[in-house]
Protein backbone atom coordinates (compact mmCIF):
# COMPACT_ATOMS: atom_id res chain seq x y z
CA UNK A 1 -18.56 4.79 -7.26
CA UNK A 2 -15.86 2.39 -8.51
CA UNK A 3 -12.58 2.72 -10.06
CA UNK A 4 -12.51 3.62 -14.01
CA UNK A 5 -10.09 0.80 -14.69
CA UNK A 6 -12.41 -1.96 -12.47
CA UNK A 7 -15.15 -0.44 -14.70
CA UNK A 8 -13.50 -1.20 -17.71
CA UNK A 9 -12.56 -4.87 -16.65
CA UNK A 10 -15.46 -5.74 -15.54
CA UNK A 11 -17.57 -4.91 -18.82
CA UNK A 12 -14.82 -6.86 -20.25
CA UNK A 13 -12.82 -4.14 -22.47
CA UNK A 14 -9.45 -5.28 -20.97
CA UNK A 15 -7.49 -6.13 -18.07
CA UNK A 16 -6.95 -3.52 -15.01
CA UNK A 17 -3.77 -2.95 -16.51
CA UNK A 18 -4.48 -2.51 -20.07
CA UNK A 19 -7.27 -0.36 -18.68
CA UNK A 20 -4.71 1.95 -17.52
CA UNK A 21 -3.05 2.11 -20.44
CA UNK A 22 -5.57 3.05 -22.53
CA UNK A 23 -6.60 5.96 -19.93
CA UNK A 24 -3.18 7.30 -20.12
CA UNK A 25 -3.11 6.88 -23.66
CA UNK A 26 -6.19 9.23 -23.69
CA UNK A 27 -8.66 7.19 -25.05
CA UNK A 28 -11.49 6.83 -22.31
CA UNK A 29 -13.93 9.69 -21.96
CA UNK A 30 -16.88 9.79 -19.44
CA UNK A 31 -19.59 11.80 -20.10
CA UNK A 32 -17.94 12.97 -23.19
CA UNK A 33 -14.75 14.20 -21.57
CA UNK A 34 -11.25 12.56 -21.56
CA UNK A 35 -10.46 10.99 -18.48
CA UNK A 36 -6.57 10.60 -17.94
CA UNK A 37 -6.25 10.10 -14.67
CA UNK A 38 -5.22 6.50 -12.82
CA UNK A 39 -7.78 6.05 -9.63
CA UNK A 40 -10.70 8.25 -11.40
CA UNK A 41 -14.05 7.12 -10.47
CA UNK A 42 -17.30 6.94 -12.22
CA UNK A 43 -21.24 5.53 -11.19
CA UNK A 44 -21.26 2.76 -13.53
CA UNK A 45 -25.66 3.69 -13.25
CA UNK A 46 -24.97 7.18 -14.58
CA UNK A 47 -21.86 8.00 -15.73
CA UNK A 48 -21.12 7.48 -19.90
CA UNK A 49 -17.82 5.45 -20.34
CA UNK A 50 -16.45 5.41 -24.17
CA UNK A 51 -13.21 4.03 -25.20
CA UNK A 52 -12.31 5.14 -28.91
CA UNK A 53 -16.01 6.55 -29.24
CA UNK A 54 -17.79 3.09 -27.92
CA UNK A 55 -20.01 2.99 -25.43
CA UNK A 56 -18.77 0.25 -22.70
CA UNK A 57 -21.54 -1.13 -20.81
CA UNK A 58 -21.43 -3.59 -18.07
CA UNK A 59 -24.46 -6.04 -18.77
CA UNK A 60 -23.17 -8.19 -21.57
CA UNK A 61 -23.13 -12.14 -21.26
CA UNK A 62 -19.91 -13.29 -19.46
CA UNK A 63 -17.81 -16.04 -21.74
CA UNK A 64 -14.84 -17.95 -20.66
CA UNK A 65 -12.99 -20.28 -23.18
CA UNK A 66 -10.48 -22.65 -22.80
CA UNK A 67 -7.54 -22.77 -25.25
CA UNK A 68 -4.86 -25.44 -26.15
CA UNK A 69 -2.43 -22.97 -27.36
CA UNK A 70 0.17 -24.22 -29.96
CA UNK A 71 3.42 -23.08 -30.14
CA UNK A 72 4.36 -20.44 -32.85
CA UNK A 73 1.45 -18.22 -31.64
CA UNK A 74 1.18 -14.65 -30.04
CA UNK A 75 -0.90 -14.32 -26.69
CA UNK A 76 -2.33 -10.81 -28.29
CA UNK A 77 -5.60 -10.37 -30.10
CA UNK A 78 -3.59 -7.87 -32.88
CA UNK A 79 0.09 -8.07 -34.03
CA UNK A 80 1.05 -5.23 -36.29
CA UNK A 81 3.63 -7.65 -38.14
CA UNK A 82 0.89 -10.11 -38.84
CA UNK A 83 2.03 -12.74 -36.81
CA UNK A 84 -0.03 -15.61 -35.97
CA UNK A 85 -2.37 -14.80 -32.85
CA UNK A 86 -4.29 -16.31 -30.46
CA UNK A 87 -7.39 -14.52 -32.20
CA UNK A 88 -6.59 -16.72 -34.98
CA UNK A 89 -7.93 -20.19 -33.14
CA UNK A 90 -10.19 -18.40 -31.34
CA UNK A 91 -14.84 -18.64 -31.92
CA UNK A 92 -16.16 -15.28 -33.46
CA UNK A 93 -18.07 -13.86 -30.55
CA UNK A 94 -19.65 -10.22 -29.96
CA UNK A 95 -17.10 -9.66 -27.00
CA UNK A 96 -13.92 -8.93 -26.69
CA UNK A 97 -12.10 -12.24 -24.71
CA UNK A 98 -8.66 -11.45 -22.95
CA UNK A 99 -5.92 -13.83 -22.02
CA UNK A 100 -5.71 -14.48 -18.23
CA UNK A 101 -2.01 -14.67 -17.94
CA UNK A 102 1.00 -15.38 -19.80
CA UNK A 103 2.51 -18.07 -22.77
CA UNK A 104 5.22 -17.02 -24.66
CA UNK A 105 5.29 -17.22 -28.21
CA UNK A 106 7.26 -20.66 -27.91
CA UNK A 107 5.32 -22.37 -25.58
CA UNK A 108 2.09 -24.35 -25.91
CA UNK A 109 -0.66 -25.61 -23.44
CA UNK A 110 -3.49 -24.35 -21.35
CA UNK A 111 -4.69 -20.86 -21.69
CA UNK A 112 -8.08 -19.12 -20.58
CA UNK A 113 -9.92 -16.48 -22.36
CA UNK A 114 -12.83 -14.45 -20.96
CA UNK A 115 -14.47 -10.93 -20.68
CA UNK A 116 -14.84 -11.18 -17.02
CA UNK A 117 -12.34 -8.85 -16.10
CA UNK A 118 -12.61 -8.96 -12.15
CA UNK A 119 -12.18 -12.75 -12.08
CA UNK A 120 -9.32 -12.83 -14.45
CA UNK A 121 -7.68 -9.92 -12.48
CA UNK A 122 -7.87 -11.63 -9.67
CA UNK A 123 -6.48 -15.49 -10.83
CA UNK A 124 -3.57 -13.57 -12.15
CA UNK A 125 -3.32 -11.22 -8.45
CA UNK A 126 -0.24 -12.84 -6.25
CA UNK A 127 -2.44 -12.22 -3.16
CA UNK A 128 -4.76 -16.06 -4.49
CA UNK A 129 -1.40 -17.81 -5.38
CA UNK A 130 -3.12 -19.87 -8.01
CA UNK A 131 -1.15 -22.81 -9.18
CA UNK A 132 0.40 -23.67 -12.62
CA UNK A 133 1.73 -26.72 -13.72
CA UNK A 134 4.38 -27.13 -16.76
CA UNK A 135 5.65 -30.00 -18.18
CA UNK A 136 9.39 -28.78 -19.12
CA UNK A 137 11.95 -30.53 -21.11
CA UNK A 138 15.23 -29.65 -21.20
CA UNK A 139 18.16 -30.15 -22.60
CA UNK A 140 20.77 -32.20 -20.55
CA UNK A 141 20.71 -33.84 -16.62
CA UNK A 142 20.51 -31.21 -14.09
CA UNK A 143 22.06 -32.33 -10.55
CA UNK A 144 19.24 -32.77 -7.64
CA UNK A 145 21.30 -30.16 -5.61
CA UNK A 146 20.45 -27.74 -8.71
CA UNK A 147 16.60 -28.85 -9.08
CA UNK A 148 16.50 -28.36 -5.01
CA UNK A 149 17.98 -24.42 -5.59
CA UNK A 150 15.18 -23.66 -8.01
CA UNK A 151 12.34 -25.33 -5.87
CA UNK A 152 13.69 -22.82 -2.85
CA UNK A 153 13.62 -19.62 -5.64
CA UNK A 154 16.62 -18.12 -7.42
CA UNK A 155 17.12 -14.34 -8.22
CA UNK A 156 15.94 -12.92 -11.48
CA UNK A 157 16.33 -9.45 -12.30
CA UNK A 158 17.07 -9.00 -8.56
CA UNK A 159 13.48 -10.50 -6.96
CA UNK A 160 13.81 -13.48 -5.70
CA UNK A 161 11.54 -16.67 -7.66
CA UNK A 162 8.69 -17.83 -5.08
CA UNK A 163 9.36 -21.70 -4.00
CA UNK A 164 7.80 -24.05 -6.73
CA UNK A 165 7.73 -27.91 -6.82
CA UNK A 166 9.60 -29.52 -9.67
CA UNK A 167 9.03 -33.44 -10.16
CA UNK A 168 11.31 -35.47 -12.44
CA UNK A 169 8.88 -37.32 -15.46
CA UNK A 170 11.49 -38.87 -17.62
CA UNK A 171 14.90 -39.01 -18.39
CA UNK A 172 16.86 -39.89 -22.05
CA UNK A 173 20.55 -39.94 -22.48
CA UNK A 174 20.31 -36.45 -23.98
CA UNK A 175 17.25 -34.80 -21.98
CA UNK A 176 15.39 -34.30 -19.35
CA UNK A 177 11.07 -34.32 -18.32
CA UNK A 178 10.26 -32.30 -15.68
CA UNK A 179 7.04 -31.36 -13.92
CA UNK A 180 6.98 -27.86 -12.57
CA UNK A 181 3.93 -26.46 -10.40
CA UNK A 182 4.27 -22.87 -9.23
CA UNK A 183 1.79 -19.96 -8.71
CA UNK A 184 3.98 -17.12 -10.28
CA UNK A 185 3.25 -15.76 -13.48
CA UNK A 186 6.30 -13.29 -14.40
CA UNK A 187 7.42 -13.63 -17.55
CA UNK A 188 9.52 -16.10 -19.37
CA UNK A 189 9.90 -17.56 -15.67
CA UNK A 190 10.31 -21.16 -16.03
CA UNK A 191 12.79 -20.51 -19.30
CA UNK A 192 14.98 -18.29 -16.82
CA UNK A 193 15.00 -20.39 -14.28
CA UNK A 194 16.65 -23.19 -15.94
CA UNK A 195 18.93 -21.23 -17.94
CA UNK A 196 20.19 -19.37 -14.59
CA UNK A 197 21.41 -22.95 -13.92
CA UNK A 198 22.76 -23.53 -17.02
CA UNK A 199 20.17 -25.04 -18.86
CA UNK A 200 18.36 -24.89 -22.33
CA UNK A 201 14.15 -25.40 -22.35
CA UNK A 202 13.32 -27.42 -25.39
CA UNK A 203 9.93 -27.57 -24.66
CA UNK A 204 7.33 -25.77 -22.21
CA UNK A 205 3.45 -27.25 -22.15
CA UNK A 206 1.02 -25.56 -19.61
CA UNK A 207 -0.78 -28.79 -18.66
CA UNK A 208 -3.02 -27.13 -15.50
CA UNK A 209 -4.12 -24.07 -14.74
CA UNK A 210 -6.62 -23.07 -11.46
CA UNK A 211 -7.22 -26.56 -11.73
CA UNK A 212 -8.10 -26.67 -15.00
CA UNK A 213 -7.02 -29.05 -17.36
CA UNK A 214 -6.50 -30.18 -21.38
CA UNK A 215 -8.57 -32.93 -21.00
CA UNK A 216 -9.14 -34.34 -23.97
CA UNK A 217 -8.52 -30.68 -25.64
CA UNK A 218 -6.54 -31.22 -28.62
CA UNK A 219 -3.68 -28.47 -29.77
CA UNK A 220 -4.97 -25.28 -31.40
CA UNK A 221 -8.74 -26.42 -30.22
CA UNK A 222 -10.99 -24.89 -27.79
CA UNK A 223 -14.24 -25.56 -25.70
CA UNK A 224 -16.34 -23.12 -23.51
CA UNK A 225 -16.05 -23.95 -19.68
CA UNK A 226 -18.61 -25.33 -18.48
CA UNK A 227 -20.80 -24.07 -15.06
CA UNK A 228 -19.38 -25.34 -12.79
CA UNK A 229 -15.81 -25.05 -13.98
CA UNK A 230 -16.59 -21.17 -13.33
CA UNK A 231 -18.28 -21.82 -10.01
CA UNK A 232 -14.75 -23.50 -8.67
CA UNK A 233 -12.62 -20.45 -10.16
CA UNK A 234 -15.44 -18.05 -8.56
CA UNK A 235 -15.11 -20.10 -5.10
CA UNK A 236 -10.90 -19.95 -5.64
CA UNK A 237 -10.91 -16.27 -5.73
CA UNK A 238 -13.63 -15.25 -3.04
CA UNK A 239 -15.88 -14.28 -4.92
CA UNK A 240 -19.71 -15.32 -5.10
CA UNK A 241 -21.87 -15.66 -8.93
């Protein structure tokens, strides 16, 4: 027996999260009832699991995509004001692909897709403290003393930030190149943590990611990881293929 919502992110319908949602939302039945209860269990070898009358099995082919996200586009696969989407630069498969993590609508870089729920959960799970690098421009000269009070974690809506190392690129008489690496993923974090020290981003490019990089990935194009690409993110996570 296994949790509903590991079910459902493991056969690739969603996140943990989003799984939850949609059993609260009352749209998961096994065995032709509605199950709205978070922590319900079901035998994936007996049990029938529908969500919005389709049959979610667990035995479809696993696909994980790398994306080189340009700005201007929402990290959803459906936008009810028609906004440009991820889905829009994304292959035409017979799965559903989620994003693993975040990138706001302004920023641009390195984004994974896949249906493997239980390895996305966990490279987005605290617990693995996967890194993230960002290259970051902003607009004016920060002071190293201010740099230094982000890399030790500010407060943001009353948590404090997680330490993070910020490396200085490039500098212009107007703005400023960082490099940021960090293994949070709450959102709009980078953006906040400038501004809380007075500064603008102009520019925020998610150049690494578990590891993986853009490569030779141009923006807006994608390319299907390759084996053992998966194999590292497998062996990051603890968990064996």
């Amino acid at each position: 027996m296994i949790r509903l919502n590991k079910f459902l992110s493991t056969a690739g319908v969603s996140s943990r999260r989003e799984a939850d949602r949609l059993i609260e939302q009352g749209r998961v039945k096994v065995n032709g009832k509605i199950v709205q209860i978070l922590g319900s269990k079901v035998d994936e070898n007996k049990d029938r699991i529908e969500v919005d009358g389709k049959t979610i099995e667990v035995t479809q082919k696993k696909v994980y995509v790398l994306l080189n996200k340009p700005p201007k586009f929402l990290v959803t696969l459906k936008d009810p004001f028609q906004r440009p989407t991820i889905k829009d630069l994304l292959p035409k498969l017979n799965t559903r692909l989620f994003p693993v993590g975040r990138l706001d609508f302004d920023s641009e870089g390195l984004l994974l897709m896949t249906n493997d729920g239980e390895l996305a959960n966990r490279l987005i799970h605290p617990r693995y403290e996967i890194k993230k690098k960002y290259l970051v421009k902003i607009k004016g000269h920060p002071e190293k003393v201010q740099i230094s009070k982000l890399e030790r974690g500010i407060p943001i809506d009353g948590k404090k930030t997680a330490p993070s190392k910020i490396f200085s690129v490039s500098s212009s008489p107007k703005r400023s190149l960082y490099e940021v690496e960090l293994h949070e993923g709450r959102k709009r974090e980078i953006r906040r943590m400038f501004e809380a020290i007075g500064f603008h981003v102009l520019l925020l490019r998610r150049i690494n990611f578990a590891g993986l990089t853009m490569d030779g990935l141009n923006l807006g194009t994608w390319r299907y990881l390759t084996d053992k690409e998966v194999q590292i993110l497998y062996k990051k996570v603890g968990l064996k293929r």
